[in-house]
Protein backbone atom coordinates (compact mmCIF):
# COMPACT_ATOMS: atom_id res chain seq x y z
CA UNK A 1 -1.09 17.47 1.93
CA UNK A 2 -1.61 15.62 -1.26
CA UNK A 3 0.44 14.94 -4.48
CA UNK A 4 -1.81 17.18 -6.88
CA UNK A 5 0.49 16.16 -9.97
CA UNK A 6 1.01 13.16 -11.60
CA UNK A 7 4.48 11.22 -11.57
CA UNK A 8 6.62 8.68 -12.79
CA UNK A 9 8.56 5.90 -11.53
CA UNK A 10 10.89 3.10 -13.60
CA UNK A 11 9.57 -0.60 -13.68
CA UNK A 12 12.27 -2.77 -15.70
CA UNK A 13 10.50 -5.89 -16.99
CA UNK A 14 12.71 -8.98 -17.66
CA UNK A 15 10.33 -11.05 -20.93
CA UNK A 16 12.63 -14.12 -21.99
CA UNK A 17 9.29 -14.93 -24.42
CA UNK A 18 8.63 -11.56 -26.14
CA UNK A 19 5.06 -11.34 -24.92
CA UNK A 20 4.61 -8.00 -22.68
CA UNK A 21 3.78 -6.47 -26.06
CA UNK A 22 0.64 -8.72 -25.68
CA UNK A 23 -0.30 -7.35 -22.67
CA UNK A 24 0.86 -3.52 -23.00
CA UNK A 25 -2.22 -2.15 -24.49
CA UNK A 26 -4.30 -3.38 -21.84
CA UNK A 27 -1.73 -3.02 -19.26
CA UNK A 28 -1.33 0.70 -20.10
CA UNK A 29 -5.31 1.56 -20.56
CA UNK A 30 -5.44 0.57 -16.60
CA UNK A 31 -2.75 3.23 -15.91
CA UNK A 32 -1.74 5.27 -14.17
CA UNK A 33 -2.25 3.92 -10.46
CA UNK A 34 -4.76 6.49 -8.68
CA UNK A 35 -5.12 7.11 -5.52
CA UNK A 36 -2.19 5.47 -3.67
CA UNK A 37 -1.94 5.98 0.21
CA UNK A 38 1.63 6.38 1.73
CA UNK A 39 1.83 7.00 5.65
CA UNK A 40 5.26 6.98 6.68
CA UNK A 41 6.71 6.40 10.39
CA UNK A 42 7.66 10.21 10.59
CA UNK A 43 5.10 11.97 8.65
CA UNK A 44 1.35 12.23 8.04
CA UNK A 45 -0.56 10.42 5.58
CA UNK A 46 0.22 11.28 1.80
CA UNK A 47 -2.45 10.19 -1.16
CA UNK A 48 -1.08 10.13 -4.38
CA UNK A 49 -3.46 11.04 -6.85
CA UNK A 50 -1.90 9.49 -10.22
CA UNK A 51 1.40 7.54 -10.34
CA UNK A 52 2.63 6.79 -14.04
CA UNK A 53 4.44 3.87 -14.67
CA UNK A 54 7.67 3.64 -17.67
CA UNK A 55 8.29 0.08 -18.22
CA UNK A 56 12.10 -0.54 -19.35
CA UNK A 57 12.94 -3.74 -20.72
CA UNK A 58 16.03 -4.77 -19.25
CA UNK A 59 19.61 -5.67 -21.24
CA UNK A 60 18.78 -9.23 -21.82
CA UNK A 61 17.34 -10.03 -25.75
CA UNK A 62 16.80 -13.31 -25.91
CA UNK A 63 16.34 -14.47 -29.67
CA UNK A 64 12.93 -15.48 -29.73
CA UNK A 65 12.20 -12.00 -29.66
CA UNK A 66 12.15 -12.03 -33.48
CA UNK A 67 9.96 -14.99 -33.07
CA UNK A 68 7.12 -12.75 -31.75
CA UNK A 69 8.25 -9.76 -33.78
CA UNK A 70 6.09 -10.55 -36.80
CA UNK A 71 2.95 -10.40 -34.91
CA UNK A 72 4.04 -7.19 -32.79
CA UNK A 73 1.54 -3.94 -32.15
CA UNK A 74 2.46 -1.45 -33.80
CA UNK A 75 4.97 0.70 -31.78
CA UNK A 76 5.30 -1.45 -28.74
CA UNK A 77 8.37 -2.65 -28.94
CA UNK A 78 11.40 -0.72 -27.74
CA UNK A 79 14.38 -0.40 -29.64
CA UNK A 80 17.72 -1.84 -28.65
CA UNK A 81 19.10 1.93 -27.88
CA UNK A 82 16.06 2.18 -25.35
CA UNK A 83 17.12 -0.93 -23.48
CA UNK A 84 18.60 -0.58 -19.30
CA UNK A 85 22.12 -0.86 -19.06
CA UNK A 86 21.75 -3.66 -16.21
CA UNK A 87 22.83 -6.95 -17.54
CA UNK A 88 21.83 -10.61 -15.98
CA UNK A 89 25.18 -11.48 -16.09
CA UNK A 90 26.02 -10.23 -12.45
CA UNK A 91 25.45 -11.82 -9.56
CA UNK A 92 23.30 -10.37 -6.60
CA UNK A 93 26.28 -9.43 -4.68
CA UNK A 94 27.69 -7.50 -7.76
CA UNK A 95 24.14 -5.57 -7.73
CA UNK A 96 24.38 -4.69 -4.18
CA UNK A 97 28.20 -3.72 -4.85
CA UNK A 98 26.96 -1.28 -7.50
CA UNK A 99 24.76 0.65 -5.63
CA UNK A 100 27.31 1.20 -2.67
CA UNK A 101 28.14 4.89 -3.97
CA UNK A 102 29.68 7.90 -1.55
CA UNK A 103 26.76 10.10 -2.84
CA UNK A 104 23.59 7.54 -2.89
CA UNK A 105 20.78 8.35 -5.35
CA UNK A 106 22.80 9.76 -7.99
CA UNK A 107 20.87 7.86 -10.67
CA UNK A 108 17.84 6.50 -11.07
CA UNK A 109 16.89 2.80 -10.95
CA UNK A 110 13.76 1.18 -10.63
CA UNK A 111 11.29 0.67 -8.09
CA UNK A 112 9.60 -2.36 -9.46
CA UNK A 113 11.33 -5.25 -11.08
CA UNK A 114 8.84 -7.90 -13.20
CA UNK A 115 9.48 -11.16 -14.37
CA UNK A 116 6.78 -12.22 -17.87
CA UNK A 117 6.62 -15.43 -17.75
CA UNK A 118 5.20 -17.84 -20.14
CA UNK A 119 4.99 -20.92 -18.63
CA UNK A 120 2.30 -23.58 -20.38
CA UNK A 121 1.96 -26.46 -18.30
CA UNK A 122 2.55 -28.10 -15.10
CA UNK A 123 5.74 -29.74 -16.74
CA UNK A 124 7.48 -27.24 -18.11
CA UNK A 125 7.11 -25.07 -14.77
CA UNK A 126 8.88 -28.13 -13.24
CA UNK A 127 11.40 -28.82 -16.28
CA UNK A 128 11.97 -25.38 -16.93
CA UNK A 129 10.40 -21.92 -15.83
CA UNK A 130 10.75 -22.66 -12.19
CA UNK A 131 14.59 -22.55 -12.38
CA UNK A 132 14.61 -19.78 -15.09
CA UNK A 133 12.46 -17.68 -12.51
CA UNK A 134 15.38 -18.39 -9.68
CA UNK A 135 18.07 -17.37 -11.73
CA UNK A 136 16.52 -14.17 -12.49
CA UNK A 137 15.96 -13.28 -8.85
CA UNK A 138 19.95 -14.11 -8.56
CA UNK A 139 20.93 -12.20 -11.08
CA UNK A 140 18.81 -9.02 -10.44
CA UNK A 141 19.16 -8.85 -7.30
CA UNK A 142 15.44 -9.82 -6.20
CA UNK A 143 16.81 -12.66 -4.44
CA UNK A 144 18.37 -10.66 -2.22
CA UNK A 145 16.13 -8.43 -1.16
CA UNK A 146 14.93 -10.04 2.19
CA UNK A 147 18.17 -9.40 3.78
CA UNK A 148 18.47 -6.10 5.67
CA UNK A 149 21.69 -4.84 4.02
CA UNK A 150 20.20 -4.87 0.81
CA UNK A 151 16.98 -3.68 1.75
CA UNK A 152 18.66 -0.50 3.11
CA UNK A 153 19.78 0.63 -0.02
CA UNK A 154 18.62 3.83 -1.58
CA UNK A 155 17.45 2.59 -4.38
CA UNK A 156 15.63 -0.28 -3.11
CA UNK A 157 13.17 -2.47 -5.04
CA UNK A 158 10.92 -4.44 -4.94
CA UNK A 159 9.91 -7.73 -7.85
CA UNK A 160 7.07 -9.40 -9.00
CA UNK A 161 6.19 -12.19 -11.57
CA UNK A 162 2.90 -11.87 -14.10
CA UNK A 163 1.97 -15.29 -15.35
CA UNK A 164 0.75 -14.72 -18.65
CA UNK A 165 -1.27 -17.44 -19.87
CA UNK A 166 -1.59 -18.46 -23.72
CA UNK A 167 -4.39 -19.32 -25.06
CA UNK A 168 -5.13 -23.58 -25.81
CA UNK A 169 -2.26 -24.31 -23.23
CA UNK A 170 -2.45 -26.48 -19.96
CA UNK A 171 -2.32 -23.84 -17.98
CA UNK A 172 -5.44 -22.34 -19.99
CA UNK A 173 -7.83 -24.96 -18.98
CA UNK A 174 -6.40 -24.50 -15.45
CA UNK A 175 -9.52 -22.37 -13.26
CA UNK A 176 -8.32 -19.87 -11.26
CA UNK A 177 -11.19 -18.26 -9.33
CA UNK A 178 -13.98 -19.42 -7.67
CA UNK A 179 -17.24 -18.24 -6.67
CA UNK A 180 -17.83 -16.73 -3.15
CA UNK A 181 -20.42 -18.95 -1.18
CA UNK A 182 -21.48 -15.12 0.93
CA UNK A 183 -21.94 -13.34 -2.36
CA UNK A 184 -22.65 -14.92 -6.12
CA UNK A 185 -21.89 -11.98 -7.74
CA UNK A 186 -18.36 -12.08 -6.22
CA UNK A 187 -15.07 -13.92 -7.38
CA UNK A 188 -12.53 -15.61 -4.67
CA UNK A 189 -9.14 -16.45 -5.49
CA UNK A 190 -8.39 -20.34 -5.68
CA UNK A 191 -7.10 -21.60 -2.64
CA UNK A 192 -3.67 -23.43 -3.01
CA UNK A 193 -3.75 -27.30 -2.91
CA UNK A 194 -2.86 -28.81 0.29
CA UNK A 195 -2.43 -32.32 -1.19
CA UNK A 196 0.84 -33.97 -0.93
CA UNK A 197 0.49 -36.77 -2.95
CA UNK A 198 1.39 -35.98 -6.36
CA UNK A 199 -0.73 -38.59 -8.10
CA UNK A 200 -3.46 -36.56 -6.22
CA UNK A 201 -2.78 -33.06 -6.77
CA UNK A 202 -4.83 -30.66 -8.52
CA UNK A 203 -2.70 -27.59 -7.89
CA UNK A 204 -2.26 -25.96 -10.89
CA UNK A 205 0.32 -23.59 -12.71
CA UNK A 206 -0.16 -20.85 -10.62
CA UNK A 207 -0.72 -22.64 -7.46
CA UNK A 208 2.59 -23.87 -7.83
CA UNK A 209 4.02 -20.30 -8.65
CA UNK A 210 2.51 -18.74 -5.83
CA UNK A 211 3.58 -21.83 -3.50
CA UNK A 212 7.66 -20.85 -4.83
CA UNK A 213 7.62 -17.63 -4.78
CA UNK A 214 5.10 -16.15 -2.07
CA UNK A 215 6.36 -15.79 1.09
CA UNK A 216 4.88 -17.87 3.56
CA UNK A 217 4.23 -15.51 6.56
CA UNK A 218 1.45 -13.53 6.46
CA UNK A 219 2.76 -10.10 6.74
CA UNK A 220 4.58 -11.22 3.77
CA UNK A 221 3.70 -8.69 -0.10
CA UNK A 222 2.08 -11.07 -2.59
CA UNK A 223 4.96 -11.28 -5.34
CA UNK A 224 2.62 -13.47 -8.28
CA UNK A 225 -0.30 -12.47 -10.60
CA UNK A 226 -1.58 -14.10 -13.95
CA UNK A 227 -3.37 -12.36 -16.99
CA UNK A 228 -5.14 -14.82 -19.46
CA UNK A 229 -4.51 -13.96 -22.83
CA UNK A 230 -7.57 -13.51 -25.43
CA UNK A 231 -7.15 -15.92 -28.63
CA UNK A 232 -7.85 -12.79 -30.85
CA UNK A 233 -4.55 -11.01 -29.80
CA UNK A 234 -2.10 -13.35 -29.36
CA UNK A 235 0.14 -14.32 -33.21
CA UNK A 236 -0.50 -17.85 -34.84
CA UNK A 237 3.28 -18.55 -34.00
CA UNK A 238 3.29 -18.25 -30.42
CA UNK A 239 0.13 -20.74 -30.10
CA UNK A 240 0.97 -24.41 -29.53
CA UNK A 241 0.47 -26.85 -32.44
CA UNK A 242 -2.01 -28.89 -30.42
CA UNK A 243 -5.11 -27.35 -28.52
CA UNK A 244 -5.54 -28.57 -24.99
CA UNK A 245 -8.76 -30.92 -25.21
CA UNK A 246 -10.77 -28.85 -22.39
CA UNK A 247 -10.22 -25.41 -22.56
CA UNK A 248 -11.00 -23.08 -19.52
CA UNK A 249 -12.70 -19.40 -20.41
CA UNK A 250 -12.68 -16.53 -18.24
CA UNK A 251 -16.04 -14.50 -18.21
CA UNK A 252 -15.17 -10.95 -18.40
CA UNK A 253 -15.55 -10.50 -14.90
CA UNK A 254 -12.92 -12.68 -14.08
CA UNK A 255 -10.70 -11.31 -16.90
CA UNK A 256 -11.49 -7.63 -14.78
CA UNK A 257 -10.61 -9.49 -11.50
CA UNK A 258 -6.97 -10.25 -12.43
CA UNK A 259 -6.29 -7.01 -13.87
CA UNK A 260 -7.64 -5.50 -10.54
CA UNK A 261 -5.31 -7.51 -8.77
CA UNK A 262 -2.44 -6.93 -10.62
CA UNK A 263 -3.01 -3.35 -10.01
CA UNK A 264 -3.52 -3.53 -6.32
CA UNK A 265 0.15 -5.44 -6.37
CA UNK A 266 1.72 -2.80 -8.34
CA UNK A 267 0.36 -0.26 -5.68
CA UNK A 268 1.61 -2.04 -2.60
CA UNK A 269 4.68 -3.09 -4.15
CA UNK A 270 5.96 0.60 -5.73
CA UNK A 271 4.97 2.12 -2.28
CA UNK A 272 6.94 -0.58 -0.36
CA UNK A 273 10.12 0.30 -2.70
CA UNK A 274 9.16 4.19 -1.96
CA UNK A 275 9.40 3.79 1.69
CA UNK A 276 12.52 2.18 1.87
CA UNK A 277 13.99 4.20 0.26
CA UNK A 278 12.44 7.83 2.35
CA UNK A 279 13.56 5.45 5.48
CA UNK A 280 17.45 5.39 4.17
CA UNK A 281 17.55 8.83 3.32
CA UNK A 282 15.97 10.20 6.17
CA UNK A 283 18.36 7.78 8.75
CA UNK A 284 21.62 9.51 6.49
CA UNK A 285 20.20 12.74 6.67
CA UNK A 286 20.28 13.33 10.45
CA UNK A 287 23.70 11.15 10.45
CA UNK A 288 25.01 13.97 8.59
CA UNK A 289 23.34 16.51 10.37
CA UNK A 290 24.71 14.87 13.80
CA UNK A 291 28.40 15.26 12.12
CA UNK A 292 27.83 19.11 11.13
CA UNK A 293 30.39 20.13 13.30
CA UNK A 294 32.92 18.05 12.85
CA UNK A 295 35.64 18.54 10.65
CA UNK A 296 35.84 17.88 6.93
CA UNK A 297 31.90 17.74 6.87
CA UNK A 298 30.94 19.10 3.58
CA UNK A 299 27.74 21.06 2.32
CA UNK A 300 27.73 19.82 -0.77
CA UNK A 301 27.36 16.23 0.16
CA UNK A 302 24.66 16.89 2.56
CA UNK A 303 22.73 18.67 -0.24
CA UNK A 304 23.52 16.27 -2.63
CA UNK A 305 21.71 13.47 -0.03
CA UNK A 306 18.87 15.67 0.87
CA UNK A 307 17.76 16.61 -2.71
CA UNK A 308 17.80 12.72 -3.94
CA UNK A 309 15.35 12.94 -0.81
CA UNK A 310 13.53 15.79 -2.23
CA UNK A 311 13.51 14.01 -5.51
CA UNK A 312 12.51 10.66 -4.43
CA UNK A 313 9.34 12.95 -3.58
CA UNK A 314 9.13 14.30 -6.17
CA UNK A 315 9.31 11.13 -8.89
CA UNK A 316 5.86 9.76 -7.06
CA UNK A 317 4.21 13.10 -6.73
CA UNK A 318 4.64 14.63 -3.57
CA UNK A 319 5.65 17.36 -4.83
CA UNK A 320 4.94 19.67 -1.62
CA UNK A 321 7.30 17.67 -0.06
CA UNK A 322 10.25 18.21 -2.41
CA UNK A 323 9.37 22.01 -1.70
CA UNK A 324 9.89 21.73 1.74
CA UNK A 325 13.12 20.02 1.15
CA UNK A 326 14.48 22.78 -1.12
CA UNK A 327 13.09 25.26 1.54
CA UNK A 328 15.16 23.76 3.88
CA UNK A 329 18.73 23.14 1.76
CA UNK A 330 17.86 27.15 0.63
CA UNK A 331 18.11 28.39 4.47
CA UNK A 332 21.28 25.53 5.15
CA UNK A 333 23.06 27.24 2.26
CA UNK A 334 22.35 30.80 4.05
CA UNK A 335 22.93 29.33 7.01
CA UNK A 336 26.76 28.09 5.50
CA UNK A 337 27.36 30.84 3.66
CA UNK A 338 26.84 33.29 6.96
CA UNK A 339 29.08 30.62 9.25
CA UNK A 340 31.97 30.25 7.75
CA UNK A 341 34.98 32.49 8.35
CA UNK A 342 35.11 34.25 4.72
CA UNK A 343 33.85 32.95 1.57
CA UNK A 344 32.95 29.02 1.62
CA UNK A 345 36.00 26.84 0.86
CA UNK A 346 33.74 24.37 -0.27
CA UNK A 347 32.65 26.40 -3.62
CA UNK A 348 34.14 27.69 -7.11
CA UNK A 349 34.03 30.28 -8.79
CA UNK A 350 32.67 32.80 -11.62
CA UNK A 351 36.16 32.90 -13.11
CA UNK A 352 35.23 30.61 -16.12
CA UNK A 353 32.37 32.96 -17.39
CA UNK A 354 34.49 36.24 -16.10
CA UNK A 355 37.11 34.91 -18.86
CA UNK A 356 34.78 33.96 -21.11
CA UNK A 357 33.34 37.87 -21.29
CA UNK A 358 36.73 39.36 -20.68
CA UNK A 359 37.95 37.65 -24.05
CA UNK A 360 34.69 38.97 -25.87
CA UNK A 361 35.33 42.19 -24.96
CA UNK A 362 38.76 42.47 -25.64
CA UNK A 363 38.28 40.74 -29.22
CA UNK A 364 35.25 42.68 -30.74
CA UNK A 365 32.89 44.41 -28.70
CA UNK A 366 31.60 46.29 -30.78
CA UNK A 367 30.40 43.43 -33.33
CA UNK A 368 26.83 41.92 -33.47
CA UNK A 369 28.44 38.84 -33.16
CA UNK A 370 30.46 39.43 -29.89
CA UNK A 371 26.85 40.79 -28.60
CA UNK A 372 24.96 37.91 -29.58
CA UNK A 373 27.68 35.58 -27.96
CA UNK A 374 27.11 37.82 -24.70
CA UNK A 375 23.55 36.91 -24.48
CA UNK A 376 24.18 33.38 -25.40
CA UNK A 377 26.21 33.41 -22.31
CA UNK A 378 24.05 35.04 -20.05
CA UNK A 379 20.74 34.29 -21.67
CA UNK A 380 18.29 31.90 -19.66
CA UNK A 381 19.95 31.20 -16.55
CA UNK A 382 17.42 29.23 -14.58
CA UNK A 383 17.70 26.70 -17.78
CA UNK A 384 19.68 23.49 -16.01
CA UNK A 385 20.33 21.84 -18.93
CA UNK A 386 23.32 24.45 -20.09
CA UNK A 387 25.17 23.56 -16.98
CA UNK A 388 25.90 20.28 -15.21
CA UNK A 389 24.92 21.52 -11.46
CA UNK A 390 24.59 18.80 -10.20
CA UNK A 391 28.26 17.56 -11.27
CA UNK A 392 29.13 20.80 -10.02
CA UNK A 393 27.58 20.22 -6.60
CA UNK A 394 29.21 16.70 -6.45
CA UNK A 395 32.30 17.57 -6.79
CA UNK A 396 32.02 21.00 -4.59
CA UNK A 397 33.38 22.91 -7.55
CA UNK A 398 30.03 25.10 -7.94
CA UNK A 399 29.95 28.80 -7.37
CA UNK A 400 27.53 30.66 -4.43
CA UNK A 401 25.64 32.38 -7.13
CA UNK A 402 25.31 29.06 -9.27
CA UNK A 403 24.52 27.54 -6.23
CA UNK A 404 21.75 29.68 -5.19
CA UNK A 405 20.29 29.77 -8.88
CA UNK A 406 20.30 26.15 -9.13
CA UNK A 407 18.23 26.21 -6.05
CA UNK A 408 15.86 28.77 -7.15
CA UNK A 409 15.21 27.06 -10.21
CA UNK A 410 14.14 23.81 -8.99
CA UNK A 411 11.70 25.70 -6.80
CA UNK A 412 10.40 27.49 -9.68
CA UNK A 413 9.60 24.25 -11.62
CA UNK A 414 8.33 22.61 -8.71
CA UNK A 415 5.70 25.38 -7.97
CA UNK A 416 5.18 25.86 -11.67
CA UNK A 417 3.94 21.91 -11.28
CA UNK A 418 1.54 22.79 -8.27
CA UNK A 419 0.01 25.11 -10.45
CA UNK A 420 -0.25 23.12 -13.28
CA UNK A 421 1.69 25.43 -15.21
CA UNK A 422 3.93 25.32 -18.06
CA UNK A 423 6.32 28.60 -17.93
CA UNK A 424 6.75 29.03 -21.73
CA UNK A 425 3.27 29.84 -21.85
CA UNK A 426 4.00 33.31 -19.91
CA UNK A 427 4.79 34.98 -22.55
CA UNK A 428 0.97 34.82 -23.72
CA UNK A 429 -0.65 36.83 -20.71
CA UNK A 430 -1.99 35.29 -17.46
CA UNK A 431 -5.80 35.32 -19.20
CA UNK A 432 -4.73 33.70 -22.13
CA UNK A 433 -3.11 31.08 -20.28
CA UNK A 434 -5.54 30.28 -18.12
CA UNK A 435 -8.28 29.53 -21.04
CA UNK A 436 -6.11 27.30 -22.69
CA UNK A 437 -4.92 25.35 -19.37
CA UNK A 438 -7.75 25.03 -17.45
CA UNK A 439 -6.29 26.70 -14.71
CA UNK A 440 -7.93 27.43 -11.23
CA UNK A 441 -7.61 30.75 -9.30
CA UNK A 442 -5.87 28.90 -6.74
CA UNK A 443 -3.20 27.47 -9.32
CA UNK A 444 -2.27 31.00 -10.31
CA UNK A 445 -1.15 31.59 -6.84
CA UNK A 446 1.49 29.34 -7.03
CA UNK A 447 3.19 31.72 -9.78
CA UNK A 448 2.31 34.26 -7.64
CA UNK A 449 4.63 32.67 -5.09
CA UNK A 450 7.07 32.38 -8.03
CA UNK A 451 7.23 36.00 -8.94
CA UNK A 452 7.35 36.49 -5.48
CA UNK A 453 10.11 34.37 -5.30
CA UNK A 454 11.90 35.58 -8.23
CA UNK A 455 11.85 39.67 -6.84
CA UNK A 456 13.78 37.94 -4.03
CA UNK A 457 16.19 36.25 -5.89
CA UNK A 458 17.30 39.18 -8.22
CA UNK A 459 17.53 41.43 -5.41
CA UNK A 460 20.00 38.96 -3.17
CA UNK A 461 22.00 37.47 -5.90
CA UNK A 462 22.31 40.38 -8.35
CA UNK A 463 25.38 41.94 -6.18
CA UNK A 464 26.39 38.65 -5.67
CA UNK A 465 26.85 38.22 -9.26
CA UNK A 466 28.91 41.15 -9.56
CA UNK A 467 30.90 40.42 -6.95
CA UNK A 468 32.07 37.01 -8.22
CA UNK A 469 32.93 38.10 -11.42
CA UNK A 470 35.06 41.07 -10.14
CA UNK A 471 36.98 38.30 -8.04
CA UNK A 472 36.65 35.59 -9.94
C-alpha cells in the first residue's frame, strides 16, 4: 500500500538572524521529500511518494529582522498574523505541560523544529551561538526530547540546526568535505578533530556544532547540517565589513552535497516524529479498547483518539490508512448504536435544526425568503465547515445522524484524494473531467466507490433523519 497523494506536515523554524529567506528559494526548489520509507513495528512497509513541507516561523521577532528586511525576496517573508502562537518564553516543562490534554491530537503542532543559525567564526560560536542554541532547545522543548515521557507525547518532535554560512566569514574559509581516497568523483564529510589541545586544533565551526549537539552513540539521528551561502544572494548589510583573507569556495558539487544531506535529515527526522507519534496512538487505542466495558467509557473519546490516528495518516500521505481507520470507527459507531439499551446517551440531538424549521414554517412559509432560508439550512450537508463536528464529538453533544454524516464525509474526501479528484468538478460530466485532470481509469473507481458509498448512506440515514427531527 502506498501514499499515492501528496501531504503536508508543519516545520516551525526559530531564525534569531533573519536569514531563512536566503535560503527559501533553494530550500523550496528541493521540495517536496519523495519517496520516504516508513515500516512500523505493527504494520507493513509504507513509501511515501511526496511529503510537502510548511515552514512556520515561530513567535519570537527578534529586531534585526528589519535589518535583513531591505534586502528580502520578494514574498518570503511571513507576516506577523502568520506567525505560531508558541512563545520561547516557556520552559520545557511548560511545553510538555501543554500538550498533556484529555483528548490528545486535538491540534496540530509540528513535526520538525529548526534552529538558523548564523554563526561566523570559531569565537562567536564560543562567545555566543553555542549558548543561544541551548536556550532554544530549553525553551522549545528540544531539550527534552530524549527523555521517555516526553517522547511519548502525541505530538512528538523532533529538532535540527542548519548552519548557514555567510559569505567572507571565518567560517567561510572553513572546508567542509573532503575527497574520497576509493572514488575521486565522490565527496566525504570532514571527520571531526580529535585534537585536544586547543593551540592545536583545526576543528572548525561545524565540527564544533556537530561535537555539541550530535549525539554521541551511534544509533543516535544526526541533528546538524550547513548550507554555504552564494555572495550574489546574500544583502550588502548582512556581509561583514572585513573579508576573511583566505576564502574557501564550494564547487557546485559540494554546494549539491549539503543540500542532499540536508534533505536526507529532514527525511529521517519527520519520519522519526511520525512514528512516535502512530506508536502513542496505537498503545491508547487498545487501552481504550481494553476499557470498553467498563463503565463511563465513552464513544466519543475513543473516536476522537482514533481519528487524530487516522489523521496523523493522513497529514504524511497514507491516505489508505486513514480509510481503514474511518472504516473501522464507521462499524464501532454501528456497533454502539446497536448495543446500547435505547438510543445512545452519549449523543444530541436534531432539536436545534427541528426548531430552526418549525419557526420558518410557522412565520412565512409561503415566502421565497422562508424557502431560500430552508435550503440554506439543509443545503450541502457533507460541507464540515458549517458545523463544528468535531467540537460536537468532543464534547459528546453530536447527533447519530450528524455523527454518521460527519463520518461519511471524511470518507468521501479521502477517496476523492485517491482518485485524484476534486468533487466540484462533477458537475462537468465524468469525460470532461477526466481530460482536464489527467485522470486514470483506475482513479475513477474510487468515485465509483463514492457513489457507491453515497446510495448507502441516503438509504440508512434518510429515516434516521426523520426520525430525529420528529423527536428532537
Amino acid at each position: 500500500m502506498e501514499g499515492t497523494s501528496s501531504s503536508k506536515v508543519t516545520v516551525e523554524y526559530h531564525d534569531p538572524a533573519g536569514i531563512f529567506p536566503l535560503i527559501q528559494d533553494d530550500l523550496a526548489s528541493r521540495l517536496p521529500l519523495r519517496n520516504l520509507n516508513w515500516k512500523s513495528r505493527t504494520r507493513p512497509l509504507r513509501r511515501i511518494e511526496a511529503l510537502h513541507l510548511d515552514f512556520v516561523p515561530d513567535s519570537y521577532a527578534p529586531s534585526i529582522l528589519s535589518a535583513a528586511r531591505s534586502g528580502e525576496p520578494s514574498g518570503l517573508w511571513p507576516s506577523k498574523d502568520t506567525r505560531s502562537q508558541s512563545t520561547l518564553a516557556v520552559g520545557a516543562d511548560s511545553v510538555a505541560k501543554e500538550r498533556r490534554h484529555q483528548i490528545p491530537g486535538l491540534r496540530q503542532t509540528p513535526y520538525l523544529k529548526l534552529f538558523i543559525l548564523r554563526c561566523d567564526d570559531k569565537d562567536t560560536y564560543k562567545a555566543t551561538a553555542r549558548q543561544q542554541v541551548r536556550e532554544w532547545m530549553r525553551a522549545s522543548g528540544a531539550a527534552s526530547q530524549s527523555s521517555t515521557a516526553v517522547n511519548k507525547l502525541h505530538d512528538a518532535f523532533e529538532w535540527m540546526i542548519i548552519h548557514v554560512v555567510i559569505p567572507d566569514t571565518g567560517a567561510a574559509s572553513e572546508p567542509r568535505w573532503r575527497p574520497d581516497k576509493k572514488d575521486p568523483d565522490e565527496l566525504l564529510e570532514r571527520s571531526q578533530s580529535k585534537t585536544k589541545w586547543a593551540t592545536k586544533s583545526t576543528s572548525t565551526v561545524y565540527d564544533k556544532l556537530r561535537a555539541d549537539f550530535n549525539p554521541s552513540t551511534k544509533v543516535s539521528l544526526e541533528r546538524v547540517a550547513q548550507i554555504r551561502l552564494q555572495k550574489n544572494v546574500v544583502p550588502p548589510q548582512l556581509l561583514p565589513k572585513t573579508p576573511v583573507a583566505s576564502p574557501y569556495s564550494e564547487s557546485p558539487q559540494e554546494q549539491e552535497n549539503a543540500w542532499q544531506d540536508l534533505i536526507g535529515k529532514f527525511k529521517i527526522l519527520i519520519l522519526q516524529s511520525f512514528d512516535a507519534r502512530v506508536s502513542q496512538y496505537e498503545d491508547d487505542i487498545r487501552e481504550k479498547e481494553v476499557q470498553r466495558s467498563l463503565p463511563g467509557w465513552n464513544f466519543s473519546t475513543f473516536f476522537t483518539l482514533k481519528e487524530n490516528l487516522g489523521r496523523a495518516f493522513e497529514s504524511v500521505g497514507l491516505v489508505e490508512d486513514a480509510l481503514s481507520i474511518y472504516e473501522e470507527l464507521s462499524a464501532g459507531l454501528e456497533s454502539t448504536t446497536r448495543d446500547s439499551a435505547g438510543p445512545p446517551t452519549f449523543l444530541g440531538d436534531m432539536s436545534s435544526l427541528k426548531r430552526e424549521l418549525e419557526h420558518l414554517d410557522d412565520s412565512d412559509s409561503n415566502s421565497e425568503d422562508a424557502e431560500g432560508r430552508i435550503s440554506h439550512l439543509l443545503d450541502s450537508p457533507l460541507d464540515l465547515a458549517k458545523k463544528d463536528y468535531r467540537g460536537l464529538i468532543v464534547s459528546s453533544t453530536i447527533s447519530l445522524f450528524d455523527f454518521q454524516t460527519y463520518i461519511f464525509a471524511r470518507q468521501r474526501a479521502l477517496l476523492y484524494r485517491l482518485g485524484n479528484f476534486v468533487p466540484a468538478v462533477l458537475t462537468q460530466g465524468i469525460a470532461d473531467t477526466k481530460n482536464k485532470s489527467g485522470q486514470t481509469d483506475d482513479d475513477l473507481l474510487y468515485v465509483a466507490e463514492v457513489c457507491k458509498k453515497t446510495a448507502a448512506f441516503v438509504t440508512s440515514n434518510s429515516r434516521l433523519l426523520k426520525n430525529e427531527l420528529s423527536t428532537g
